[in-house]
PDB file of N, CA and C in Angstrom:
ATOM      1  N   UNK A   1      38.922 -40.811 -34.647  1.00  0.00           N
ATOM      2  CA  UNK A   1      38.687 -40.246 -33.327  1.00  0.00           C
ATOM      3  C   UNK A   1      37.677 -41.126 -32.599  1.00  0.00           C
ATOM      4  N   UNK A   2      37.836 -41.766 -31.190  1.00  0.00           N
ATOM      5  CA  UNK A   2      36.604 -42.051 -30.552  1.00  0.00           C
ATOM      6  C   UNK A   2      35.782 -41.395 -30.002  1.00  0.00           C
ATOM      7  N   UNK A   3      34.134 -41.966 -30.200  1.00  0.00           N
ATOM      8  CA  UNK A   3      33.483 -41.432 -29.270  1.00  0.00           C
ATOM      9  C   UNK A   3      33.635 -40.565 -28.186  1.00  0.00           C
ATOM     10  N   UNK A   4      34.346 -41.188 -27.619  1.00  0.00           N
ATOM     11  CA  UNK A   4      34.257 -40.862 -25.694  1.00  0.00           C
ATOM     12  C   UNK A   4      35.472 -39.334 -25.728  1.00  0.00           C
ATOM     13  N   UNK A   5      36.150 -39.149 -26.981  1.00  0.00           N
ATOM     14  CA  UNK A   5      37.234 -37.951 -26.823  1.00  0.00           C
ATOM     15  C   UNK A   5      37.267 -36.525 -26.782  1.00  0.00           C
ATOM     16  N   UNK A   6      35.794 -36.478 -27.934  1.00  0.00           N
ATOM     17  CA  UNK A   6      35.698 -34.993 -27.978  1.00  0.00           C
ATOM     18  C   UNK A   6      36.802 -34.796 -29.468  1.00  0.00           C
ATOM     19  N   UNK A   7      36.160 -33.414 -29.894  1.00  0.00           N
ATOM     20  CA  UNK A   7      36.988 -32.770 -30.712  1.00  0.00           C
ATOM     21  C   UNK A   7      38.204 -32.066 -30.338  1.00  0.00           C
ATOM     22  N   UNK A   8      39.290 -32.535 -31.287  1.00  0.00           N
ATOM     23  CA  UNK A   8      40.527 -31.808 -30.857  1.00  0.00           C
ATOM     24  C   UNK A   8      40.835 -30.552 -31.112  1.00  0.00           C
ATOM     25  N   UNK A   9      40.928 -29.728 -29.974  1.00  0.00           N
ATOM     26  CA  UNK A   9      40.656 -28.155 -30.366  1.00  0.00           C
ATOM     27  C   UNK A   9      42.217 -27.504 -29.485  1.00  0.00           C
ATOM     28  N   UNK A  10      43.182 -28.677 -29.817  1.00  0.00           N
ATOM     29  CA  UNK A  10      44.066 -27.425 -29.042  1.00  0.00           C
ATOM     30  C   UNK A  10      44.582 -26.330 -29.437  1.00  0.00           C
ATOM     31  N   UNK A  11      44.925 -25.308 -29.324  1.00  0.00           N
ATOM     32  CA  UNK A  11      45.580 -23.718 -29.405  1.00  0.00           C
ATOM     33  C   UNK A  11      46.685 -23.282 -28.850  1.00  0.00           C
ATOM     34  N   UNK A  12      47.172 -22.378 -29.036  1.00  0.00           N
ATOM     35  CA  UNK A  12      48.296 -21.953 -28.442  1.00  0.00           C
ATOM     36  C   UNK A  12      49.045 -22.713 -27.981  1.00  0.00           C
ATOM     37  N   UNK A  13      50.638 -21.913 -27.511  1.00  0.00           N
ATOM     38  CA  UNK A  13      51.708 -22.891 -27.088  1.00  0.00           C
ATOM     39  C   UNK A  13      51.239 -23.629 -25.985  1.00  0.00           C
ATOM     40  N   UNK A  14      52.174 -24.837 -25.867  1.00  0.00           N
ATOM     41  CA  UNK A  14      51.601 -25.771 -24.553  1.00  0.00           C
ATOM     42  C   UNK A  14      52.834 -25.845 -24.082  1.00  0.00           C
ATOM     43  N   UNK A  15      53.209 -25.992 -22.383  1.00  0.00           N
ATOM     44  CA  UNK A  15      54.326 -26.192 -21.873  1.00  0.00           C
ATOM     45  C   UNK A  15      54.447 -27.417 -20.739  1.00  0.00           C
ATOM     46  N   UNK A  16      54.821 -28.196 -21.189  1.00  0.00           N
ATOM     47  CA  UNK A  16      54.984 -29.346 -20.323  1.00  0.00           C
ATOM     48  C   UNK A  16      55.020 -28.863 -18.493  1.00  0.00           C
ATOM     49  N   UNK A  17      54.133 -29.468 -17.960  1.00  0.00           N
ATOM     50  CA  UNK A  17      54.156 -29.195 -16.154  1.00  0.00           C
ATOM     51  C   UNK A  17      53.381 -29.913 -15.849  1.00  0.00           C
ATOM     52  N   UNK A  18      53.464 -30.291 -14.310  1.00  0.00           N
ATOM     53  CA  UNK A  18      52.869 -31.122 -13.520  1.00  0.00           C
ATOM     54  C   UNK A  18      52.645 -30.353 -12.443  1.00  0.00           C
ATOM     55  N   UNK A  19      50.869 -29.229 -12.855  1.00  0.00           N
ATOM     56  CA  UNK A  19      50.478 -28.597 -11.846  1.00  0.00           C
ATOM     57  C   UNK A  19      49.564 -29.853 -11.127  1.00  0.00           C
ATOM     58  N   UNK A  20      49.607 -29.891  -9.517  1.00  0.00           N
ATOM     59  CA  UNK A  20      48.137 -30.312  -9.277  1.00  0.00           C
ATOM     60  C   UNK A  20      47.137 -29.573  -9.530  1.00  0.00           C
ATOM     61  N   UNK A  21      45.882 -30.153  -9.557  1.00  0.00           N
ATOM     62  CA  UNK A  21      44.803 -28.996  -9.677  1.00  0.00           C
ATOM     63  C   UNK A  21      43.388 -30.019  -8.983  1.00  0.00           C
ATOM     64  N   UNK A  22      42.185 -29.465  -8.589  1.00  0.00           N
ATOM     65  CA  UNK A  22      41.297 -29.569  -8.672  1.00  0.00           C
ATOM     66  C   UNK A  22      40.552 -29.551  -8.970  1.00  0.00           C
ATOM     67  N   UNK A  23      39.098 -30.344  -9.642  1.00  0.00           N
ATOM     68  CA  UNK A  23      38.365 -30.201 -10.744  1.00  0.00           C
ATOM     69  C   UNK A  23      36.735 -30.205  -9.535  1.00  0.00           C
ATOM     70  N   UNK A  24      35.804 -29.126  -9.663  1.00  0.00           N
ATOM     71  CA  UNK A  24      34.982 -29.070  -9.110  1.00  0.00           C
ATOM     72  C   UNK A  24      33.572 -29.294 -10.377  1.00  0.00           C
ATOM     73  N   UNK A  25      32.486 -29.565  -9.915  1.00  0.00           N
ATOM     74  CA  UNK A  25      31.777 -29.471 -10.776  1.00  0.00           C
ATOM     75  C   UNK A  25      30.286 -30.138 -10.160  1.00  0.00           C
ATOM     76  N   UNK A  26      29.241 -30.675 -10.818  1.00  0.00           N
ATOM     77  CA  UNK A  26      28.068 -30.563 -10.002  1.00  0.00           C
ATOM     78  C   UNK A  26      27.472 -31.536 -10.631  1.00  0.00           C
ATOM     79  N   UNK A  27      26.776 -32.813 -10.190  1.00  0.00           N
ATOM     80  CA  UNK A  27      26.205 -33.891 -10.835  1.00  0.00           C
ATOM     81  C   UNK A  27      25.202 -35.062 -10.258  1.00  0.00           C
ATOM     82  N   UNK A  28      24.464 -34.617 -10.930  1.00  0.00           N
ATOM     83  CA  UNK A  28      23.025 -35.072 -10.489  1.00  0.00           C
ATOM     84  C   UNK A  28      22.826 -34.715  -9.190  1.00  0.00           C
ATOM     85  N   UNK A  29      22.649 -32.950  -8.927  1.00  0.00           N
ATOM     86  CA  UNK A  29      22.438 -32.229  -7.894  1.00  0.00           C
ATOM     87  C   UNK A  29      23.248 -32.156  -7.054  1.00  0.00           C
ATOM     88  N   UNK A  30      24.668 -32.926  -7.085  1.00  0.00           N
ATOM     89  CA  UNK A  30      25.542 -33.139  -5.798  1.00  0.00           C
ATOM     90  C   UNK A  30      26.782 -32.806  -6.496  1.00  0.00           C
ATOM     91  N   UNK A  31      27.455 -31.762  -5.517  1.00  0.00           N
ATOM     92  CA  UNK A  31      28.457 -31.222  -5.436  1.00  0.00           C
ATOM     93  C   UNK A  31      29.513 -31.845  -5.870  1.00  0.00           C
ATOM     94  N   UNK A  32      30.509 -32.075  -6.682  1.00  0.00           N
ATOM     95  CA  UNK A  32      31.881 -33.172  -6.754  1.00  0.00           C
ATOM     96  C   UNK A  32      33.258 -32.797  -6.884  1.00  0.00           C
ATOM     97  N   UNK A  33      34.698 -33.030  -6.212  1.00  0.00           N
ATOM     98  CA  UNK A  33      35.704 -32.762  -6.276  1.00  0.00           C
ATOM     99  C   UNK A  33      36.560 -33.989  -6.540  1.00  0.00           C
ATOM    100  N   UNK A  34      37.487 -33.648  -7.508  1.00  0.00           N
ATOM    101  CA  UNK A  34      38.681 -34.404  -7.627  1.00  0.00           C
ATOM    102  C   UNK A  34      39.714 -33.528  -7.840  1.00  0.00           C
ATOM    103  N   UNK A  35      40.939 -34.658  -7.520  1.00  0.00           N
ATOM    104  CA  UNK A  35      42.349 -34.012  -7.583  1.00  0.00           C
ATOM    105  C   UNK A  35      42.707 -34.751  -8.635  1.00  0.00           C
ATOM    106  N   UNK A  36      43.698 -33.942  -9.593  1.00  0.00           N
ATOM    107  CA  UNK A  36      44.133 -34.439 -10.934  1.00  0.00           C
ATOM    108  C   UNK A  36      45.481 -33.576 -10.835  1.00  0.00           C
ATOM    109  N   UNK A  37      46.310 -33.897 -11.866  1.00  0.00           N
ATOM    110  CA  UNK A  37      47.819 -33.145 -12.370  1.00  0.00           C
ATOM    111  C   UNK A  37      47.367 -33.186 -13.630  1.00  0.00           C
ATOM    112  N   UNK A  38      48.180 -32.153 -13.748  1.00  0.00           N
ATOM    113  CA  UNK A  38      48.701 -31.564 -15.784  1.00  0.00           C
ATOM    114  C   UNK A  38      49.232 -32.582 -15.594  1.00  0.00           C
ATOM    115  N   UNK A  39      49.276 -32.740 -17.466  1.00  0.00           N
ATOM    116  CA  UNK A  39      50.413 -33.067 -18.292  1.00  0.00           C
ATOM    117  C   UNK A  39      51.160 -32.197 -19.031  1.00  0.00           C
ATOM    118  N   UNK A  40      50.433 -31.051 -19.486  1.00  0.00           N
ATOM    119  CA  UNK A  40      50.604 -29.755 -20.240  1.00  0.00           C
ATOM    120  C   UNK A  40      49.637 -29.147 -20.167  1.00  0.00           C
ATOM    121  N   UNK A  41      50.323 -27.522 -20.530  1.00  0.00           N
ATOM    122  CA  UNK A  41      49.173 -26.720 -20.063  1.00  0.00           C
ATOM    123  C   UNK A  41      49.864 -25.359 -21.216  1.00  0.00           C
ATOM    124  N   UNK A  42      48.678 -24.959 -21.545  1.00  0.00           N
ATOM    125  CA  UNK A  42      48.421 -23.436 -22.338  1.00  0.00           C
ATOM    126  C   UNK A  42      47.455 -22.421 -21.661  1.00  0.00           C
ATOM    127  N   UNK A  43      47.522 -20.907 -22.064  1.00  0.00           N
ATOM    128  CA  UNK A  43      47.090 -20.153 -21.434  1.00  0.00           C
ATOM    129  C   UNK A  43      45.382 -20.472 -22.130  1.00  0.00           C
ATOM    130  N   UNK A  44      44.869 -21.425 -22.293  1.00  0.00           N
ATOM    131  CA  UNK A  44      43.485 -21.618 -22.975  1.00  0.00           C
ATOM    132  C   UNK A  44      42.933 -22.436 -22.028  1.00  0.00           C
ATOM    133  N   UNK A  45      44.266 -23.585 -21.841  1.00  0.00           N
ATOM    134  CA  UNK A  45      43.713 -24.965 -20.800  1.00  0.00           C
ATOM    135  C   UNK A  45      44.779 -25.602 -20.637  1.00  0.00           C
ATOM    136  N   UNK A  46      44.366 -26.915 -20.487  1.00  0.00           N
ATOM    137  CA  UNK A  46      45.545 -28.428 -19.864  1.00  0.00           C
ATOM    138  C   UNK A  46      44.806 -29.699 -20.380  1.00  0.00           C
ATOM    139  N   UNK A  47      46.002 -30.502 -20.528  1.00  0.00           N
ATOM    140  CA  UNK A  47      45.750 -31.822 -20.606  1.00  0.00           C
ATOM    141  C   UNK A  47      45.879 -32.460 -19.127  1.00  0.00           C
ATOM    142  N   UNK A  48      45.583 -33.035 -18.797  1.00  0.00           N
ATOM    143  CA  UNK A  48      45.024 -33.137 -17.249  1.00  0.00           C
ATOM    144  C   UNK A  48      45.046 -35.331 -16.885  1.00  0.00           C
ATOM    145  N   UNK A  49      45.809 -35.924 -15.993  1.00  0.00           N
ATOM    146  CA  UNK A  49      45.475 -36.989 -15.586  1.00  0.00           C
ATOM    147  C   UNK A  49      44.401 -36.866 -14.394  1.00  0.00           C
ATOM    148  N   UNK A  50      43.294 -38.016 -14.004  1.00  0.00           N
ATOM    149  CA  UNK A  50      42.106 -37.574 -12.839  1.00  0.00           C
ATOM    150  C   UNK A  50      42.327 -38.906 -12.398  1.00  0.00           C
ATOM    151  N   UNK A  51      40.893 -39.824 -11.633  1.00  0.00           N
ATOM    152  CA  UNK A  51      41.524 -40.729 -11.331  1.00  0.00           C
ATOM    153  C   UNK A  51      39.463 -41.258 -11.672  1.00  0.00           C
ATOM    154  N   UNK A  52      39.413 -39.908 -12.511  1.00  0.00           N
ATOM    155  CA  UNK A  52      37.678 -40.386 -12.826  1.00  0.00           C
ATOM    156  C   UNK A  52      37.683 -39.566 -14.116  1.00  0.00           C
ATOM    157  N   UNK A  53      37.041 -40.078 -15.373  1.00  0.00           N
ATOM    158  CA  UNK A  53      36.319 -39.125 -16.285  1.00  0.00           C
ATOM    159  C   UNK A  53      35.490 -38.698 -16.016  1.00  0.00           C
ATOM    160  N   UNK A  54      35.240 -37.325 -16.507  1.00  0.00           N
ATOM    161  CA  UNK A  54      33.575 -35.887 -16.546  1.00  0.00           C
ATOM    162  C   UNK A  54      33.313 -36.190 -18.391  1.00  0.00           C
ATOM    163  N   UNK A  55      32.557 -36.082 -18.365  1.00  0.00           N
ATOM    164  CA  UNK A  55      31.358 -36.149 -19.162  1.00  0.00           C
ATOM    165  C   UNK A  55      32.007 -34.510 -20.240  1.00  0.00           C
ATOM    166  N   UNK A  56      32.511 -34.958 -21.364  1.00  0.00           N
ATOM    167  CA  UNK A  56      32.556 -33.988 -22.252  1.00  0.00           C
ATOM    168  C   UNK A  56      31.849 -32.882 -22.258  1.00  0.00           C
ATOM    169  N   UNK A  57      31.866 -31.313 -22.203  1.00  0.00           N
ATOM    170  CA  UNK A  57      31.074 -30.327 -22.250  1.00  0.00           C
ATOM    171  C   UNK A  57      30.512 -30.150 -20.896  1.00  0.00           C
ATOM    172  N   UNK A  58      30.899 -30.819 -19.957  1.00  0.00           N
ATOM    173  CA  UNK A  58      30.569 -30.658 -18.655  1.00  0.00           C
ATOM    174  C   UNK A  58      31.221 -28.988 -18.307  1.00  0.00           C
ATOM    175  N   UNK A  59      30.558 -28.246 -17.695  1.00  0.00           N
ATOM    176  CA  UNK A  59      31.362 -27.394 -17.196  1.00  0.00           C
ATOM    177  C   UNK A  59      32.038 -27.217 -15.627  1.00  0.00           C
ATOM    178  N   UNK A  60      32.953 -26.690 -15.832  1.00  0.00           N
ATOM    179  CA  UNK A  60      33.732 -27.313 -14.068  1.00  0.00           C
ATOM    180  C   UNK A  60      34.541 -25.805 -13.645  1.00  0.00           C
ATOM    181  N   UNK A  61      35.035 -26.136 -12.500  1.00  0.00           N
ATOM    182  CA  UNK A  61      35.644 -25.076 -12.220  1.00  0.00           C
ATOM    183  C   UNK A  61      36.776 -25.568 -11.247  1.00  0.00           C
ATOM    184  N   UNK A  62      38.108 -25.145 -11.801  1.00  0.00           N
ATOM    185  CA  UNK A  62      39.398 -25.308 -11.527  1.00  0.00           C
ATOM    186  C   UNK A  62      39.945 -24.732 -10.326  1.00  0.00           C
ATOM    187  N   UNK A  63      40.827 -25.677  -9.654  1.00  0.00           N
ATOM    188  CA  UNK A  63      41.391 -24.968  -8.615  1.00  0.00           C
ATOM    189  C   UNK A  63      42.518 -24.913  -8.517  1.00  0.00           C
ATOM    190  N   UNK A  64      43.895 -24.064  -8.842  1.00  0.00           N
ATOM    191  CA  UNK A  64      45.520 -24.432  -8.973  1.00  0.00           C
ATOM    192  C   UNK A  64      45.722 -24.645  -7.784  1.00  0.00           C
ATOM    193  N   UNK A  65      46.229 -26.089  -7.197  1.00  0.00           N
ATOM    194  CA  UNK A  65      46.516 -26.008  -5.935  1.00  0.00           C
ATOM    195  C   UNK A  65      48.094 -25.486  -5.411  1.00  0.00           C
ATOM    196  N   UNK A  66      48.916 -24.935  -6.538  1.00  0.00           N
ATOM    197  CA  UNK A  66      49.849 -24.446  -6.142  1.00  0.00           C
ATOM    198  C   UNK A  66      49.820 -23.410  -5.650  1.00  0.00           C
ATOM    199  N   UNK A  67      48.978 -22.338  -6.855  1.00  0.00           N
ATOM    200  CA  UNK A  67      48.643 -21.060  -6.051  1.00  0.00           C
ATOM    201  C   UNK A  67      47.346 -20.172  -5.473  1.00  0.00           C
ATOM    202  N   UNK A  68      46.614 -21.499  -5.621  1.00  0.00           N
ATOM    203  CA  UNK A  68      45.213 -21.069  -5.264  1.00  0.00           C
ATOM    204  C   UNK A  68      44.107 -20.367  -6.048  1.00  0.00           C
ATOM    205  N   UNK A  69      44.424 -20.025  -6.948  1.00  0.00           N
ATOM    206  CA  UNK A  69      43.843 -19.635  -7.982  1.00  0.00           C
ATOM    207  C   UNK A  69      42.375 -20.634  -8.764  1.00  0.00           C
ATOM    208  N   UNK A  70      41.668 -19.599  -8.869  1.00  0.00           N
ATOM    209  CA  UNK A  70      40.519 -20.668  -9.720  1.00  0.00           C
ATOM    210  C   UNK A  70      39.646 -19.987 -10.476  1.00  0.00           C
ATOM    211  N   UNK A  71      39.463 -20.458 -11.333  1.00  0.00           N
ATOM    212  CA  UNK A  71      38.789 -20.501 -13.204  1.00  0.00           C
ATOM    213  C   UNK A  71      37.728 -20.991 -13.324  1.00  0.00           C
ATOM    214  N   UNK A  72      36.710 -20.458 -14.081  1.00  0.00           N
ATOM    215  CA  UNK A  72      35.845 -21.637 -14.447  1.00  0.00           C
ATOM    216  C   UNK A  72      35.985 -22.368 -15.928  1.00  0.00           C
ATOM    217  N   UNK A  73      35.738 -23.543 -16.403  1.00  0.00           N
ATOM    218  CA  UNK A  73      36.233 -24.175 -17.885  1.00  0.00           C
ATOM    219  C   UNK A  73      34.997 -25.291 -18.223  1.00  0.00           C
ATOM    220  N   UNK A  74      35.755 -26.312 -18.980  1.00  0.00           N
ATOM    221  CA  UNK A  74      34.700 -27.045 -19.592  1.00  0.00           C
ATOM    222  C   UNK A  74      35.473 -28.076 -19.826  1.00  0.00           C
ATOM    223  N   UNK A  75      34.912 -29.416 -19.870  1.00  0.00           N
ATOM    224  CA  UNK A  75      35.459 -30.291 -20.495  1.00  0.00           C
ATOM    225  C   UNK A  75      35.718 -30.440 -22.002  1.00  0.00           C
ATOM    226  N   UNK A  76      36.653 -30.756 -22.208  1.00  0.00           N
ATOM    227  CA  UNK A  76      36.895 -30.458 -23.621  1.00  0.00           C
ATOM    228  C   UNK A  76      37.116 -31.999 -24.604  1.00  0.00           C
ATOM    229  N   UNK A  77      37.658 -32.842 -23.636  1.00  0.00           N
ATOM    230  CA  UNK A  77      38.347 -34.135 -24.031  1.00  0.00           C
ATOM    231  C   UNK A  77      38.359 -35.441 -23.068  1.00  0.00           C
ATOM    232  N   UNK A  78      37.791 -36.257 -23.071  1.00  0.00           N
ATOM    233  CA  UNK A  78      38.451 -36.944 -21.906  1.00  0.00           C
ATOM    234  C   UNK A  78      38.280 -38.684 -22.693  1.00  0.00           C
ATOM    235  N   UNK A  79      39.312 -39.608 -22.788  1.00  0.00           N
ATOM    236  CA  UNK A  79      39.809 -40.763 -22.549  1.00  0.00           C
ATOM    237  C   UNK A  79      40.266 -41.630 -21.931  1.00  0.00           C
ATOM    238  N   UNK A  80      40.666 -42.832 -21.498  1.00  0.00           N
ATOM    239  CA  UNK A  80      41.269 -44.212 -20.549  1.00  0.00           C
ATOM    240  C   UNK A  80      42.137 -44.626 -21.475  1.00  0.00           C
ATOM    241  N   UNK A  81      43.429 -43.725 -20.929  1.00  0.00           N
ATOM    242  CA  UNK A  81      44.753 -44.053 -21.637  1.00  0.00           C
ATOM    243  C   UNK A  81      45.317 -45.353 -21.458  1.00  0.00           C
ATOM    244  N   UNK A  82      44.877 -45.778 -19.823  1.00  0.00           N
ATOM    245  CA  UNK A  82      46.002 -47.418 -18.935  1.00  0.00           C
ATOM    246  C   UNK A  82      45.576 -47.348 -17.674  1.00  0.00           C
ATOM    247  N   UNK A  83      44.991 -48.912 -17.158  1.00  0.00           N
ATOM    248  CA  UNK A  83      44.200 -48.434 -15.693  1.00  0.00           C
ATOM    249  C   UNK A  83      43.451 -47.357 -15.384  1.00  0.00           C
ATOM    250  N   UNK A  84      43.976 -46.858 -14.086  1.00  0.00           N
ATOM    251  CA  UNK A  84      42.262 -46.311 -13.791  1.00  0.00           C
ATOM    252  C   UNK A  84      42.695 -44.724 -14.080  1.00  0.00           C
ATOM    253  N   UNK A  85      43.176 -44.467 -14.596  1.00  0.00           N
ATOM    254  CA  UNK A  85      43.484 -42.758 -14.855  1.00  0.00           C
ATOM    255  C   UNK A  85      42.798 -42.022 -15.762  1.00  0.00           C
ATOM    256  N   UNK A  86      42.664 -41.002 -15.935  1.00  0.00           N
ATOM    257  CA  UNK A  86      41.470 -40.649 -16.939  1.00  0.00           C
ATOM    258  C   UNK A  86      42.351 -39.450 -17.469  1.00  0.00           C
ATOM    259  N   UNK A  87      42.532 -39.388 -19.145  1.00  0.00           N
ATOM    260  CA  UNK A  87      42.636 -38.117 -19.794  1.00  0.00           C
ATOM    261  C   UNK A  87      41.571 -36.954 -19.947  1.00  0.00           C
ATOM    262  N   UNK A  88      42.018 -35.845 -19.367  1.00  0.00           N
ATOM    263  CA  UNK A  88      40.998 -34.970 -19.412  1.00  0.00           C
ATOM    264  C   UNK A  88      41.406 -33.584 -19.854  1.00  0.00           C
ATOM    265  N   UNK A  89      40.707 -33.477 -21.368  1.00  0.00           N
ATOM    266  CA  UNK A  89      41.051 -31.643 -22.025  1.00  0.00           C
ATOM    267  C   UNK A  89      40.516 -31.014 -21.712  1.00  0.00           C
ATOM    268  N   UNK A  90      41.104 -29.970 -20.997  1.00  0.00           N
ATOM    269  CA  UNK A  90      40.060 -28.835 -20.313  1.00  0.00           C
ATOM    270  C   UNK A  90      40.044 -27.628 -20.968  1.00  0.00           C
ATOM    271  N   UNK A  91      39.050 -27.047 -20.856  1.00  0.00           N
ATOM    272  CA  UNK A  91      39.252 -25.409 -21.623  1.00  0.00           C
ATOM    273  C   UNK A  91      39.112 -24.414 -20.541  1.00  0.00           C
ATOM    274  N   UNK A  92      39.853 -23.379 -20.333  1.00  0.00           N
ATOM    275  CA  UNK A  92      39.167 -22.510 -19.399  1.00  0.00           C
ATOM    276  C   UNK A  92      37.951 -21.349 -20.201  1.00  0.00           C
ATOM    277  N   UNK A  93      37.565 -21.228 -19.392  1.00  0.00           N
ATOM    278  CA  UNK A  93      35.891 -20.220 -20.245  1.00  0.00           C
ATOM    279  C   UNK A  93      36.467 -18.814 -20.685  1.00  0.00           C
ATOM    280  N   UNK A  94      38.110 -18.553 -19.933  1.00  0.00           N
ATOM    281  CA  UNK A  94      38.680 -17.221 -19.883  1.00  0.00           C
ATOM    282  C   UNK A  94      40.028 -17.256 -19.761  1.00  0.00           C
ATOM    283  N   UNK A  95      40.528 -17.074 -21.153  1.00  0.00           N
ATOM    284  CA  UNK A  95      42.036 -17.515 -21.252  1.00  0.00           C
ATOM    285  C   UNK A  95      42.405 -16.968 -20.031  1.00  0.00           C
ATOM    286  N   UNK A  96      43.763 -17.215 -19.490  1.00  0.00           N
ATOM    287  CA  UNK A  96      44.508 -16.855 -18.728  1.00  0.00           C
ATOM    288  C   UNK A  96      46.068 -16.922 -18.315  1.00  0.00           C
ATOM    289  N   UNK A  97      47.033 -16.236 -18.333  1.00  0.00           N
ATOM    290  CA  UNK A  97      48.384 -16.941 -18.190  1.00  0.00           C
ATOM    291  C   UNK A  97      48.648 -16.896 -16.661  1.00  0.00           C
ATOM    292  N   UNK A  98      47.691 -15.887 -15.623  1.00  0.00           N
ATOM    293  CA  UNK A  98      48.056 -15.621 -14.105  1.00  0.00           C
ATOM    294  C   UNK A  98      47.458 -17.094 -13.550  1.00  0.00           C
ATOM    295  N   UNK A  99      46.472 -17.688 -14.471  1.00  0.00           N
ATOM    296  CA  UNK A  99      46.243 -18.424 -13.728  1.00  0.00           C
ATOM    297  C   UNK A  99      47.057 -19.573 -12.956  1.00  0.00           C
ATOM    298  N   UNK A 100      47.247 -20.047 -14.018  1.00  0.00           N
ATOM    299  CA  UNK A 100      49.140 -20.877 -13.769  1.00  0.00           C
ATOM    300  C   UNK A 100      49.888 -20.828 -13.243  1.00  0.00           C
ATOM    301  N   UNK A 101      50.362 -19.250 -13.506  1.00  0.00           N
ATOM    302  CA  UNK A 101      51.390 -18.285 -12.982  1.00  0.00           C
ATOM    303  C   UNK A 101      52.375 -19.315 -13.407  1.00  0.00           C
ATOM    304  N   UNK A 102      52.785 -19.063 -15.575  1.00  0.00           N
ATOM    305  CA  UNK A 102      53.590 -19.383 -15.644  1.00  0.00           C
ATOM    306  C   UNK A 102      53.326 -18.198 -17.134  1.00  0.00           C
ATOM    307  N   UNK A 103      54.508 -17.890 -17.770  1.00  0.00           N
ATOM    308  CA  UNK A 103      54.321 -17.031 -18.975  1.00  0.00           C
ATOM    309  C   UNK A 103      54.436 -17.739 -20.235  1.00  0.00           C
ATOM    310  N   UNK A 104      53.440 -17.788 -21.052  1.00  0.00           N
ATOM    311  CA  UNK A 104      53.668 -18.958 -22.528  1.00  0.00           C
ATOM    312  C   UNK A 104      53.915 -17.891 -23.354  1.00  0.00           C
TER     313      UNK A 104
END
């Protein structure tokens, strides 16, 4: 395992989708947003492309931009799979399947 990945803690079923989402979160006093897509997603969390890595154990808070919906979670995982894209495992703090609004 590298450094930079985090422990692998996935759970439950995962279902392949390409939600967008938004990743909010707060660093070095200043507010920060990015837009990212799933790769897969469970009612726990997602595997997530960004176009920046967060800092493992960071905590963040999600925004489904399909249906507006938002969570708060944590970083769980994040790697530099190819260029500038960033793998990112997210956990939500509070399982959820509405969040998605998909049924696993």
């Amino acid at each position: 395992m590298r450094a930079d990945q985090g422990q692998h803690t996935r759970t439950g079923k995962r279902v392949n989708s390409r939600v967008p989402i938004a990743i909010r979160w707060t660093e070095d006093g200043r507010p920060r947003t990015i837009e990212a897509k799933t790769i897969d997603t469970s009612s726990s969390g997602c595997l997530a492309l960004a176009s920046q890595g967060i800092e493992v154990g960071q905590g963040v808070q999600l925004v489904n931009l399909i249906n507006g919906n938002e969570c708060d979670a944590r970083i769980v995982r994040h790697g530099q799979p190819a260029g500038s894209m960033w793998e990112l495992g997210i956990q939500l703090d509070a399982p959820s399947d509405e969040f998605w609004g998909l049924d696993f």
